[in-house]
C-alpha atoms as a PDB file:
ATOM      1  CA  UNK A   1      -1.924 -67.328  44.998  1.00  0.00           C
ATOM      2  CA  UNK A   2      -0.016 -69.771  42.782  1.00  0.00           C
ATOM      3  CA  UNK A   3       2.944 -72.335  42.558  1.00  0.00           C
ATOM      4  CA  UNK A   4       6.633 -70.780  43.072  1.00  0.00           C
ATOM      5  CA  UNK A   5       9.069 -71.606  40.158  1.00  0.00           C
ATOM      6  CA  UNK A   6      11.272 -74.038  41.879  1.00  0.00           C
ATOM      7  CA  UNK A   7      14.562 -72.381  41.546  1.00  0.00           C
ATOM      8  CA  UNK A   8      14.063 -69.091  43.796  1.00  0.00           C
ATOM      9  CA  UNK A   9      17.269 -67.852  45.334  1.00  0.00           C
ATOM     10  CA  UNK A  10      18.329 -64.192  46.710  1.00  0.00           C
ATOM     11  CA  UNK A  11      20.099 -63.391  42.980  1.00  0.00           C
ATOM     12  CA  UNK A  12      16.776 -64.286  41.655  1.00  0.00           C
ATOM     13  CA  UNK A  13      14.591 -61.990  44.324  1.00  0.00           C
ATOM     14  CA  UNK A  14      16.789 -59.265  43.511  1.00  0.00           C
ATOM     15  CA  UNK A  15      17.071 -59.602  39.926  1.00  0.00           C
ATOM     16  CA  UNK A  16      13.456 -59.331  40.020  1.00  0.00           C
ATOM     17  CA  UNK A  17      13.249 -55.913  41.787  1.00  0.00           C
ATOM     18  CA  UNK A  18      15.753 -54.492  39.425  1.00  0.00           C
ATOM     19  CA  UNK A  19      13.486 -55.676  36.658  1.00  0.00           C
ATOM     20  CA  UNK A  20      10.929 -53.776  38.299  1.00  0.00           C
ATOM     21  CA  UNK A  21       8.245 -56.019  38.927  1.00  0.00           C
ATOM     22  CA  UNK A  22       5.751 -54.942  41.268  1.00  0.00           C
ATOM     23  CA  UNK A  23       6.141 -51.292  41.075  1.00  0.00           C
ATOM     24  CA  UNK A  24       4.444 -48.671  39.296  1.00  0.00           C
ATOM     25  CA  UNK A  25       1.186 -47.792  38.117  1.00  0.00           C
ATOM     26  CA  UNK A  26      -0.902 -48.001  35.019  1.00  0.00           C
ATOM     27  CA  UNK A  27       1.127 -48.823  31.589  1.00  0.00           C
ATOM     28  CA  UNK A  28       4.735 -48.468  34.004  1.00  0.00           C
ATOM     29  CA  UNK A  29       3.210 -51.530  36.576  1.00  0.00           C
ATOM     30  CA  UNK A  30       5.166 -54.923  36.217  1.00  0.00           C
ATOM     31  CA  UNK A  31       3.568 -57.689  37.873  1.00  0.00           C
ATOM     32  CA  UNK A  32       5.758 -59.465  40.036  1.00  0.00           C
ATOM     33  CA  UNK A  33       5.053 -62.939  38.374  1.00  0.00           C
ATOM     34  CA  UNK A  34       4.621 -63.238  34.412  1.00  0.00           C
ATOM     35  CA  UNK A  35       3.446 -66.241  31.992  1.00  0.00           C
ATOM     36  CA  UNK A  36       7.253 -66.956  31.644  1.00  0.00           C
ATOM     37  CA  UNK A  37       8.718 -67.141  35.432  1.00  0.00           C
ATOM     38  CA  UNK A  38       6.007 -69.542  37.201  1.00  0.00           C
ATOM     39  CA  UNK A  39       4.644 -72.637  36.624  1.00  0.00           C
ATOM     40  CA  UNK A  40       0.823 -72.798  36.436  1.00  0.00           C
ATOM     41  CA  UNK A  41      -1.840 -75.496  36.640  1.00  0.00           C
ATOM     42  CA  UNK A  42      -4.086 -73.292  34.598  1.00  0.00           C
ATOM     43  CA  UNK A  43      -3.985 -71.904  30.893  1.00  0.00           C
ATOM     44  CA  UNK A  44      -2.189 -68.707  30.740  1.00  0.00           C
ATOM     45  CA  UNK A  45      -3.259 -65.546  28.807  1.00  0.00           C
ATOM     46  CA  UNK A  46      -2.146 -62.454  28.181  1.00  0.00           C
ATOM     47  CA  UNK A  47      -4.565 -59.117  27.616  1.00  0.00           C
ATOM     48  CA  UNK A  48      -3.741 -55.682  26.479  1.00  0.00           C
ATOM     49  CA  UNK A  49      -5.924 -53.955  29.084  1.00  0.00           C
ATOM     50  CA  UNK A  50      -8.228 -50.810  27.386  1.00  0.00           C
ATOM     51  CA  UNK A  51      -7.541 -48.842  31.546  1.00  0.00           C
ATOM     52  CA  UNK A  52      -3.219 -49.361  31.176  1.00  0.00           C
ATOM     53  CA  UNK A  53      -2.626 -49.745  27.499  1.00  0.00           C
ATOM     54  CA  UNK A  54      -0.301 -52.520  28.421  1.00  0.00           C
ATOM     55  CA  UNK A  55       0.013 -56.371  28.280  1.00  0.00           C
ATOM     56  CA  UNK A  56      -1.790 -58.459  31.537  1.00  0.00           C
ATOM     57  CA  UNK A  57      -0.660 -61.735  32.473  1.00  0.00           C
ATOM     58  CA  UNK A  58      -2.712 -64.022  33.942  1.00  0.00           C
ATOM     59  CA  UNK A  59      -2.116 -67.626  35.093  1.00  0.00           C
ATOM     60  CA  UNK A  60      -6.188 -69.039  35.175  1.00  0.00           C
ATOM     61  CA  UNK A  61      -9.171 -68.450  33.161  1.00  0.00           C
ATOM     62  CA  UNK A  62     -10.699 -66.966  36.667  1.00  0.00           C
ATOM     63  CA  UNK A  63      -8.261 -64.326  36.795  1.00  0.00           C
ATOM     64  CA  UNK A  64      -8.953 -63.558  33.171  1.00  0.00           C
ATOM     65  CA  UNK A  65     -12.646 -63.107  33.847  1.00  0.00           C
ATOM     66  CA  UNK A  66     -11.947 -61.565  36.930  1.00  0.00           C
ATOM     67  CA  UNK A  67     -10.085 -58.771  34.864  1.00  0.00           C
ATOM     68  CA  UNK A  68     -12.453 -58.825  32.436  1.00  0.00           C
ATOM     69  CA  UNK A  69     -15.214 -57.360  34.493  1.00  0.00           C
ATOM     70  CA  UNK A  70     -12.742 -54.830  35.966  1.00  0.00           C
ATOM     71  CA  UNK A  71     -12.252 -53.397  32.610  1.00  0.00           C
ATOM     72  CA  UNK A  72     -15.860 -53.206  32.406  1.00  0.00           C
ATOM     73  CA  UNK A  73     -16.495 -50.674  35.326  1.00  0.00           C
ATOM     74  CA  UNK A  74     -15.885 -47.238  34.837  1.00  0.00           C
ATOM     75  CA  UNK A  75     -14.450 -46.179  38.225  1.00  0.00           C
ATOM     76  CA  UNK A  76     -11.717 -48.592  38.252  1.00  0.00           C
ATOM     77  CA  UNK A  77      -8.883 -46.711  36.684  1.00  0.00           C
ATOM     78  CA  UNK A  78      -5.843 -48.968  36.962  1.00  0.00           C
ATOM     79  CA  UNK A  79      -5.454 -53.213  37.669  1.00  0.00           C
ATOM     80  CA  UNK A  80      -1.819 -54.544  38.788  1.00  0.00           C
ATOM     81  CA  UNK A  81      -2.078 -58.139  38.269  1.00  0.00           C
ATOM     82  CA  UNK A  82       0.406 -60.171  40.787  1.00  0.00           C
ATOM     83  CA  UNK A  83       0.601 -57.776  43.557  1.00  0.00           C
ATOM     84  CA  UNK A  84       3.480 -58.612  45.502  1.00  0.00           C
ATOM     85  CA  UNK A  85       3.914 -58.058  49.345  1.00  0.00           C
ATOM     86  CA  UNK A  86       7.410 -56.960  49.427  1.00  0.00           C
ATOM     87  CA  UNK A  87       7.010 -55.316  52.677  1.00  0.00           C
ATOM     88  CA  UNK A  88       5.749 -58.088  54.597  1.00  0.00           C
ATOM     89  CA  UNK A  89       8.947 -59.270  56.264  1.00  0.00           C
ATOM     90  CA  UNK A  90       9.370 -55.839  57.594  1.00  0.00           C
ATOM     91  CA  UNK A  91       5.808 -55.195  59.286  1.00  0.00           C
ATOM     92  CA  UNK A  92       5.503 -56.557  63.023  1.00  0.00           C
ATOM     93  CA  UNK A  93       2.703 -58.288  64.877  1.00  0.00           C
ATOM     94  CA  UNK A  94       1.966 -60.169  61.657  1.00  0.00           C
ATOM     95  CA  UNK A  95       4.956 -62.805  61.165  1.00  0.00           C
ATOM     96  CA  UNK A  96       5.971 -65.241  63.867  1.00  0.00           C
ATOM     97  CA  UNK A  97       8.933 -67.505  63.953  1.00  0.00           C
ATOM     98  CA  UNK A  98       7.415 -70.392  62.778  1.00  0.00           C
ATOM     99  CA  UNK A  99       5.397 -68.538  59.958  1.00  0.00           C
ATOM    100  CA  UNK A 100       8.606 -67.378  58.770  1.00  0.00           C
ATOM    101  CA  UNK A 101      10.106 -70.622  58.525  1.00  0.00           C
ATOM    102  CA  UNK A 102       7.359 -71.797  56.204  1.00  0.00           C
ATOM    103  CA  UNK A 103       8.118 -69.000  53.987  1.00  0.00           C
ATOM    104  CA  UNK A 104      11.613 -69.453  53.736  1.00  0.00           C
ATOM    105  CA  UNK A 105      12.788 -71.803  50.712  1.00  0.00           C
ATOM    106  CA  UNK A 106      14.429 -75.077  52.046  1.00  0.00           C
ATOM    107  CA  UNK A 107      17.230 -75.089  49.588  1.00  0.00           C
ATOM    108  CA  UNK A 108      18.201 -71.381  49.276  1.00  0.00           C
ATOM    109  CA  UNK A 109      17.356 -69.628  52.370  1.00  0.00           C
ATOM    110  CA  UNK A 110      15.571 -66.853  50.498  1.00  0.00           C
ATOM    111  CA  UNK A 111      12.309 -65.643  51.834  1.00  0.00           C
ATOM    112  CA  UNK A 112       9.213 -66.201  48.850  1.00  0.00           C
ATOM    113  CA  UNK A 113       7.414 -63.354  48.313  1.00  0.00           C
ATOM    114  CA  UNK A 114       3.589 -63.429  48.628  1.00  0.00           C
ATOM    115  CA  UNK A 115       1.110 -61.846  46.096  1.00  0.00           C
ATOM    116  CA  UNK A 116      -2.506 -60.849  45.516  1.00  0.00           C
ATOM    117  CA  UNK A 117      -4.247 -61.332  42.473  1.00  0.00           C
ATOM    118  CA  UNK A 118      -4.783 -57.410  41.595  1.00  0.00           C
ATOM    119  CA  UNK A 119      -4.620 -54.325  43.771  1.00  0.00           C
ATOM    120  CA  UNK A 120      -7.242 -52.474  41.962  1.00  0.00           C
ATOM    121  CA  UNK A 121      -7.025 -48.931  41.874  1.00  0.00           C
ATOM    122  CA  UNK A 122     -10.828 -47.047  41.378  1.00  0.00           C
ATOM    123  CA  UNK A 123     -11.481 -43.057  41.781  1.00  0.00           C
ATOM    124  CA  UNK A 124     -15.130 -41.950  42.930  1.00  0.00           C
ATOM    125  CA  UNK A 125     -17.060 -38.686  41.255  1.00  0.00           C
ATOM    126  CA  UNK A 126     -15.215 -36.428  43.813  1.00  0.00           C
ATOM    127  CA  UNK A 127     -11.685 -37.782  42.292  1.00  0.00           C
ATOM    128  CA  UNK A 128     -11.199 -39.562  45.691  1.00  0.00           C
ATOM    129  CA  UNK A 129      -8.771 -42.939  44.882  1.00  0.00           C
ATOM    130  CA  UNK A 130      -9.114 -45.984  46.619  1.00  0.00           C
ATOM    131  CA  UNK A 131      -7.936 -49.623  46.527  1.00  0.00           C
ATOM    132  CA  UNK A 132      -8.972 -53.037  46.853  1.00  0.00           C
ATOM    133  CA  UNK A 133      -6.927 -56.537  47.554  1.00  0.00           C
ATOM    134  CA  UNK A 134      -8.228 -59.039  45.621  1.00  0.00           C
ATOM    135  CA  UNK A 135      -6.971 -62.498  45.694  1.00  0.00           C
ATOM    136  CA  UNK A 136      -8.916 -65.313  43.443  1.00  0.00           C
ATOM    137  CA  UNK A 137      -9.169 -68.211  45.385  1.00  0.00           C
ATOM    138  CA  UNK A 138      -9.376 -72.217  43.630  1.00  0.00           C
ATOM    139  CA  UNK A 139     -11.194 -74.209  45.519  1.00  0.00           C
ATOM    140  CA  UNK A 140      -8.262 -77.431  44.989  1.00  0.00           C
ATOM    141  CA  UNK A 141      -5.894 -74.584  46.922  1.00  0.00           C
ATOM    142  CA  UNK A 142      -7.276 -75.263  50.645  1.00  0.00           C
ATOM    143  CA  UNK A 143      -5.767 -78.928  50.382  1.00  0.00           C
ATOM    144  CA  UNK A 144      -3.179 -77.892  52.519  1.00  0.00           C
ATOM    145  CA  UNK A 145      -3.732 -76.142  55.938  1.00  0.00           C
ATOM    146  CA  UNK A 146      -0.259 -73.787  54.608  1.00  0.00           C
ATOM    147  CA  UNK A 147      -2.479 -72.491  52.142  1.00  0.00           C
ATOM    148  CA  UNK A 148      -4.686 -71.585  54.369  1.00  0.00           C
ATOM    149  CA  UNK A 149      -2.032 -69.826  56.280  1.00  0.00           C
ATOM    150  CA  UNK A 150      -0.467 -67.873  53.669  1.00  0.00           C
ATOM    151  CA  UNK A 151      -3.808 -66.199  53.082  1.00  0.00           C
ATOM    152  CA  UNK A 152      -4.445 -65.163  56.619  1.00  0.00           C
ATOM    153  CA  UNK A 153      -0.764 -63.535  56.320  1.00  0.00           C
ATOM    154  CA  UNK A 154      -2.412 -61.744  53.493  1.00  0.00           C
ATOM    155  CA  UNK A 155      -5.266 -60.709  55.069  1.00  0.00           C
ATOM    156  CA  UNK A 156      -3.360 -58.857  57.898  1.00  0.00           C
ATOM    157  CA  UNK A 157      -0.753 -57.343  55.568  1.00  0.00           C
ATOM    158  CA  UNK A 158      -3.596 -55.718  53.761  1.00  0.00           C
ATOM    159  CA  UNK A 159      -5.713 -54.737  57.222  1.00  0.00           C
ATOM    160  CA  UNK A 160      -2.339 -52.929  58.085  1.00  0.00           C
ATOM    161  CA  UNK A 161      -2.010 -51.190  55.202  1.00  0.00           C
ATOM    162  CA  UNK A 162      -5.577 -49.722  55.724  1.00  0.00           C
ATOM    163  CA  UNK A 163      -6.506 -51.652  52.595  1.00  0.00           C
ATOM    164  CA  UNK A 164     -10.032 -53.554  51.888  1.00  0.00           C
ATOM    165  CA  UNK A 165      -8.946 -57.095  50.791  1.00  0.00           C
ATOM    166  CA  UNK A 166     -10.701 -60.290  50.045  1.00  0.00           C
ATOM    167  CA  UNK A 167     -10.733 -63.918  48.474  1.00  0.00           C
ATOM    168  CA  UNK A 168     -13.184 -64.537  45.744  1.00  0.00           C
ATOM    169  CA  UNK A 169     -14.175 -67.389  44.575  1.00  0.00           C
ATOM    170  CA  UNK A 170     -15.277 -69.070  40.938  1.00  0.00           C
ATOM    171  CA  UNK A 171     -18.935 -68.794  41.768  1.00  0.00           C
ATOM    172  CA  UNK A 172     -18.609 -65.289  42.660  1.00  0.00           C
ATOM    173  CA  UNK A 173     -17.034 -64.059  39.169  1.00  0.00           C
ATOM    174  CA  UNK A 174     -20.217 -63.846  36.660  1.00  0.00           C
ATOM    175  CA  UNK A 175     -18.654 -65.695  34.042  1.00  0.00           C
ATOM    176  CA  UNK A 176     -21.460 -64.865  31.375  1.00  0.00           C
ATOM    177  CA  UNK A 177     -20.820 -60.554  31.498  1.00  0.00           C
ATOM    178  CA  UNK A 178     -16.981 -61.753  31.620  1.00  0.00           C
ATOM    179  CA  UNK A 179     -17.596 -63.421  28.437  1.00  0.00           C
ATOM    180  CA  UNK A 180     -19.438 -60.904  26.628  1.00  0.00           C
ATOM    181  CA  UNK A 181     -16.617 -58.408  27.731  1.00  0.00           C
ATOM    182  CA  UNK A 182     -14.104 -60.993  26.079  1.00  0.00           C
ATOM    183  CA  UNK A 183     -16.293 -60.929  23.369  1.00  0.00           C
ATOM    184  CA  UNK A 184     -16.063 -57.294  22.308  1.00  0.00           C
ATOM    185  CA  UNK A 185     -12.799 -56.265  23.841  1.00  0.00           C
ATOM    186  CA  UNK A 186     -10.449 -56.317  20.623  1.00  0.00           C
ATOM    187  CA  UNK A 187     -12.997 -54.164  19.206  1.00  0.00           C
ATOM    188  CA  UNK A 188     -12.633 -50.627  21.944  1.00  0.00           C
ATOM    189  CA  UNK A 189      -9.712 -49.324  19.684  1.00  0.00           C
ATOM    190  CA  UNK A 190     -10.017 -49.240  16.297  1.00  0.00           C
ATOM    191  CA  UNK A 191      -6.719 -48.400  15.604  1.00  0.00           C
ATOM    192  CA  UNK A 192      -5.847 -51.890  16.365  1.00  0.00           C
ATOM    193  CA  UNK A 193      -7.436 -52.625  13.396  1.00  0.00           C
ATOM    194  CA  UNK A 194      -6.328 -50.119  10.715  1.00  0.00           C
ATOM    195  CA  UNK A 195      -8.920 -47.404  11.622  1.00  0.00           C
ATOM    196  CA  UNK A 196      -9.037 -43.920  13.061  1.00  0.00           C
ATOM    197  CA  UNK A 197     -12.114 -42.820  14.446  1.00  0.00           C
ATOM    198  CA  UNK A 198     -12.071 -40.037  12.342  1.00  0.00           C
ATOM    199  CA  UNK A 199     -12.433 -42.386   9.566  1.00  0.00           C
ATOM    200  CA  UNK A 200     -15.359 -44.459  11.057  1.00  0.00           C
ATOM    201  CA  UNK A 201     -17.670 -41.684  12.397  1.00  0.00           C
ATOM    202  CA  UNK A 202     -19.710 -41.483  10.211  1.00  0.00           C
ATOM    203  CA  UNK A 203     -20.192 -44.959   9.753  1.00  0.00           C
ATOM    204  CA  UNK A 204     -20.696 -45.328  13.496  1.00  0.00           C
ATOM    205  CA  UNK A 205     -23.435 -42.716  13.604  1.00  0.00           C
ATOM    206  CA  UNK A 206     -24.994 -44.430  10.436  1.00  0.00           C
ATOM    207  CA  UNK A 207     -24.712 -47.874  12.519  1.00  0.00           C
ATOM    208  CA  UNK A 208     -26.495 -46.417  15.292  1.00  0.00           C
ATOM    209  CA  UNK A 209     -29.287 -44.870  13.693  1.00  0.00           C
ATOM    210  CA  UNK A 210     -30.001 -48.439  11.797  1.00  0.00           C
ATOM    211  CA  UNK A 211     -30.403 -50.085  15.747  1.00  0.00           C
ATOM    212  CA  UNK A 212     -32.176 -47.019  17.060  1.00  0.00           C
ATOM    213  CA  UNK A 213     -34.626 -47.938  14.070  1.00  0.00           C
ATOM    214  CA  UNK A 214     -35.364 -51.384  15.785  1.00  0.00           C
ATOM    215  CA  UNK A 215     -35.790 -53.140  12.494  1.00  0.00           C
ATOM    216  CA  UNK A 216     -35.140 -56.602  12.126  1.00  0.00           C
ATOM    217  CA  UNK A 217     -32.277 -58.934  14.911  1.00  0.00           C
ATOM    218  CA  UNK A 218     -29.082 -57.588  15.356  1.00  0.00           C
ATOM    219  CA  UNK A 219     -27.543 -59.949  12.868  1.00  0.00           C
ATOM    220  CA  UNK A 220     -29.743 -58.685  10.017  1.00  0.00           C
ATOM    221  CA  UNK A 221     -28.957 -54.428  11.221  1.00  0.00           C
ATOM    222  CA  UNK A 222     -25.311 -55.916  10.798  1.00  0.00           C
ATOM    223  CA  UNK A 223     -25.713 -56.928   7.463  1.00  0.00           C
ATOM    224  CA  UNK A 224     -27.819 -54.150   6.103  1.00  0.00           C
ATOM    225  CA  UNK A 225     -24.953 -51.722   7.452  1.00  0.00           C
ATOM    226  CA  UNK A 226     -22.556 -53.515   5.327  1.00  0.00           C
ATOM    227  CA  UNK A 227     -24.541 -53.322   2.410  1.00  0.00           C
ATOM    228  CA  UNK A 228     -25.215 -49.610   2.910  1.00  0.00           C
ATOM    229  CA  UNK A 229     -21.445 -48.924   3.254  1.00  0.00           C
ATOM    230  CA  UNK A 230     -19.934 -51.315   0.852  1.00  0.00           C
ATOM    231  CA  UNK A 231     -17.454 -51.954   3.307  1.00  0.00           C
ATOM    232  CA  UNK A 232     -15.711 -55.319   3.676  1.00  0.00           C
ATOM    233  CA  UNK A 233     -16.595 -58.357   5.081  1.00  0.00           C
ATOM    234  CA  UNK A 234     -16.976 -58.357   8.797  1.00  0.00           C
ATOM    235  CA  UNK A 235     -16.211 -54.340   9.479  1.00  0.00           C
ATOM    236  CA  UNK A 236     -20.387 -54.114  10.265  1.00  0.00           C
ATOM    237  CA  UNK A 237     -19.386 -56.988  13.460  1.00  0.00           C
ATOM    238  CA  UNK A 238     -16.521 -54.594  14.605  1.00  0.00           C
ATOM    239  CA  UNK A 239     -18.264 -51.253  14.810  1.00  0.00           C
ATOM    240  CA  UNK A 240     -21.053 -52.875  16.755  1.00  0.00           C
ATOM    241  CA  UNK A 241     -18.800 -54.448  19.213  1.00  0.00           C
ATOM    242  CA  UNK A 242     -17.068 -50.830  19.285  1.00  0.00           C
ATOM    243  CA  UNK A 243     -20.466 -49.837  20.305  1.00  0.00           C
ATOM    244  CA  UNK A 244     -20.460 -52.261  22.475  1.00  0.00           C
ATOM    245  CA  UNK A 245     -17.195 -51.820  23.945  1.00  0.00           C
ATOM    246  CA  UNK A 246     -17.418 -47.885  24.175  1.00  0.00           C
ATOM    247  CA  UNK A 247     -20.782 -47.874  25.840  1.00  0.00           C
ATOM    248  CA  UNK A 248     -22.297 -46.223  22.785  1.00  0.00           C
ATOM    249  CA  UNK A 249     -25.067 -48.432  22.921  1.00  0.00           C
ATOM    250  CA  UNK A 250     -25.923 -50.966  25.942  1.00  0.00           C
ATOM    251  CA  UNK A 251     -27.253 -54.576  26.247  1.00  0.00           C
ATOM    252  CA  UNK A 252     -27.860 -56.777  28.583  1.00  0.00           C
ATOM    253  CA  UNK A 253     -24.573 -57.824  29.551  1.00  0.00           C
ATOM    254  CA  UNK A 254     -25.828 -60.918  31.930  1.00  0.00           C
ATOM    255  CA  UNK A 255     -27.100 -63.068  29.051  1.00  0.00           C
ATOM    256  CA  UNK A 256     -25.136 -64.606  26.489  1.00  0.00           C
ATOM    257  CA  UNK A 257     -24.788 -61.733  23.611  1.00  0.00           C
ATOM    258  CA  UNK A 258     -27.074 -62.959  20.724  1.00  0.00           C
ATOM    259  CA  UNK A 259     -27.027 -61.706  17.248  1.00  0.00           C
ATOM    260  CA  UNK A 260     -30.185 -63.106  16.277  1.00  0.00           C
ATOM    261  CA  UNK A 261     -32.024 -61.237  19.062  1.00  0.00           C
ATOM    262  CA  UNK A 262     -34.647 -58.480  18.050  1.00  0.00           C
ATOM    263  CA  UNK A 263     -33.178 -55.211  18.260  1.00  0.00           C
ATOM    264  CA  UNK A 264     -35.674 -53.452  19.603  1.00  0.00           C
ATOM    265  CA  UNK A 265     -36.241 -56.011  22.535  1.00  0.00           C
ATOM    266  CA  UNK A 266     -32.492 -56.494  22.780  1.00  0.00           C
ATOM    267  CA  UNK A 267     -30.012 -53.182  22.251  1.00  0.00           C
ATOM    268  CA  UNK A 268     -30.326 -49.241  23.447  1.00  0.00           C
ATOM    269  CA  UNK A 269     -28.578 -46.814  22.001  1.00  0.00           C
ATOM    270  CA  UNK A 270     -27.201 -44.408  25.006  1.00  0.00           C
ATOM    271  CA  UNK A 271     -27.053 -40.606  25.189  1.00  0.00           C
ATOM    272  CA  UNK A 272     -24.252 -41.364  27.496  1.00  0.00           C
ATOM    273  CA  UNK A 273     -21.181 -43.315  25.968  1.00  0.00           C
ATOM    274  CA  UNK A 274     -20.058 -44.236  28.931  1.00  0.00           C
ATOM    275  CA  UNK A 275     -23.017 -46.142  30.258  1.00  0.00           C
ATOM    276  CA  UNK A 276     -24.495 -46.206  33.745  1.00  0.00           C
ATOM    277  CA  UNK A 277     -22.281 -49.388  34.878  1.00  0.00           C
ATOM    278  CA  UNK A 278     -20.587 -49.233  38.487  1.00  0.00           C
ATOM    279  CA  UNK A 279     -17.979 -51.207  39.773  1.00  0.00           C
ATOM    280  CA  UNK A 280     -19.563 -53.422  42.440  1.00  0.00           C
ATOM    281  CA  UNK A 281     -18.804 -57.264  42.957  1.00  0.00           C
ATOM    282  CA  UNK A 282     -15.497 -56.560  40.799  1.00  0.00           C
ATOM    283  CA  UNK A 283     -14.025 -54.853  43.445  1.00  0.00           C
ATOM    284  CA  UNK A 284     -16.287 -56.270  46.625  1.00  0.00           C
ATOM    285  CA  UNK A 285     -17.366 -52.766  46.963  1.00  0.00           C
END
C-alpha cells in the first residue's frame, strides 16, 4: 500500500476511471496507480511482463521481485499490479463512520481508493481459475496504527469477495530465484532482439546438445557455441538465458546463477520446456 499523490480530488477519481485504470485483464489491465501519478519512497521500475505482453509498474524493488517470481510459475496466467478496491465504499459490515472519515481526504472531500499489490490470476490442470490478494507489506509501514487499519479494511474486502488475500513480507520473497529470473527475463522473446525462432532453432538445438555433453563450465559451452556458429559477440549468453527463460533446460534457480559452474553438476536439459515449477509461496498457495 503506498503514499497518495497529494492532490486527489473527485475530477481526479473520475478521470482515473475513464482512463481505465483498474479494469481489465491481461495486456487490456491498467493499474490503478502508475510510476507517473504517486509519489514513492522506493525506486520505480517498469517490466514488460512475458504472461500480459504489456508494461508493469512497480513502486519498490519488493514488488519487482515479487513479480518476478510470478512470472516464473506456470499456473499463474495473468498479474494486475495496483489492484484497486473500487467497490469498497459500497459493501456493508466492513466500513464504519469513523473508518470512513480516515479515508476521506481533508482538503477535497473525495474518498482515496485502497489497493493491493497484485490480484493474481492462476488456472489449475482442470482449467479451473482462481485468485489471490496479495499486498507487499514494508516493515517502516506499521509506524502508524492507520496503516494498520487500512489493511484490516483490506483483509475483509477480500474475505467478502470470497478471495484468498494476504500481506507478505521482504523475508518471505526469495530474493536470490527473483534475481536469476531478472537475470534471464529480456532473453524469453527473441524477437526483442532481432530474431525469430525460426531463425535460431537450429542454433538452439546445437546449444543444447553442447550442455547435454557436460563438457567443460557453462561459461566455456558458451564460448565454444559461439565459435561453432560464428555468430556475434554475446548471441551464445542470449540463447542460454532463452533456455533458461523457456524452461528448455533447468538450474537451480535458488543459488546465484554461475557461469563458471560445471555443466554437468550445474544445468539439465528438460524433455519438458516448460519445467516442473509450481506456483507456491508466489501466490501463498
Amino acid at each position: 500500500m503506498s503514499r497518495y499523490n497529494y492532490n486527489w480530488s473527485d475530477q481526479k477519481l473520475q478521470r482515473y476511471i475513464n482512463e481505465g485504470r483498474g479494469q481489465g485483464r491481461g495486456a487490456e489491465y491498467e493499474p490503478w496507480l502508475n510510476v507517473h501519478s504517486i509519489a514513492s519512497r522506493g525506486r520505480v521500475s517498469r517490466v514488460c511482463g512475458w504472461k500480459t505482453g504489456r508494461v508493469h509498474h512497480f513502486l519498490t524493488d519488493n514488488e519487482v521481485r515479487y513479480f518476478y517470481l510470478c512470472e516464473w510459475s506456470d499456473v499463474v496466467i495473468d498479474i494486475r499490479e495496483h489492484y484497486p478496491l473500487i467497490d469498497l465504499y459500497e459493501m456493508t459490515g466492513i466500513l464504519d463512520d469513523d473508518l470512513i472519515k480516515k479515508l476521506i481526504d481533508r482538503k477535497t472531500g473525495t474518498p482515496h481508493i485502497l489497493t493491493s499489490t497484485f490480484l493474481i490470476t492462476v488456472k489449475n490442470k482442470q482449467g479451473q481459475e482462481k485468485h489471490f490478494a496479495r499486498n507487499i507489506k514494508e516493515a517502516r509501514e506499521f509506524e502508524k496504527s492507520s496503516v494498520i487499519e487500512r489493511y484490516e479494511l483490506i483483509r475483509r474486502y477480500w474475505c467478502k469477495k470470497g478471495i484468498p488475500w494476504a500481506l507478505v513480507t521482504p523475508s518471505e520473497i526469495n530474493a536470490i530465484r527473483a534475481k536469476n529470473i531478472e537475470w534471464l527475463h529480456t532473453a524469453r522473446r527473441l524477437s526483442d532482439w532481432g530474431y525469430s525462432e525460426k531463425q535460431v532453432e537450429g542454433e538452439l538445438h546445437l546449444l543444447m546438445d553442447m550442455l547435454s555433453r557436460g563438457l567443460g563450465t557453462i561459461r566455456q559451452v558458451v564460448e565454444r557455441f559461439e565459435n561453432e556458429i560464428q555468430g556475434e559477440k554475446g548471441k551464445g549468453l542470449l540463447l542460454f538465458k532463452h533456455l533458461l527463460a523457456t524452461k528448455k533446460i533447468m538450474i537451480d534457480m535458488d543459488k546465484p546463477i554461475d557461469l563458471n559452474q560445471a555443466v554437468a553438476d550445474y544445468v539439465k536439459v528438460c524433455d519438458d520446456a516448460k519445467g516442473s515449477e509450481h506456483f507456491k509461496h508466489a501466490a501463498g498457495s
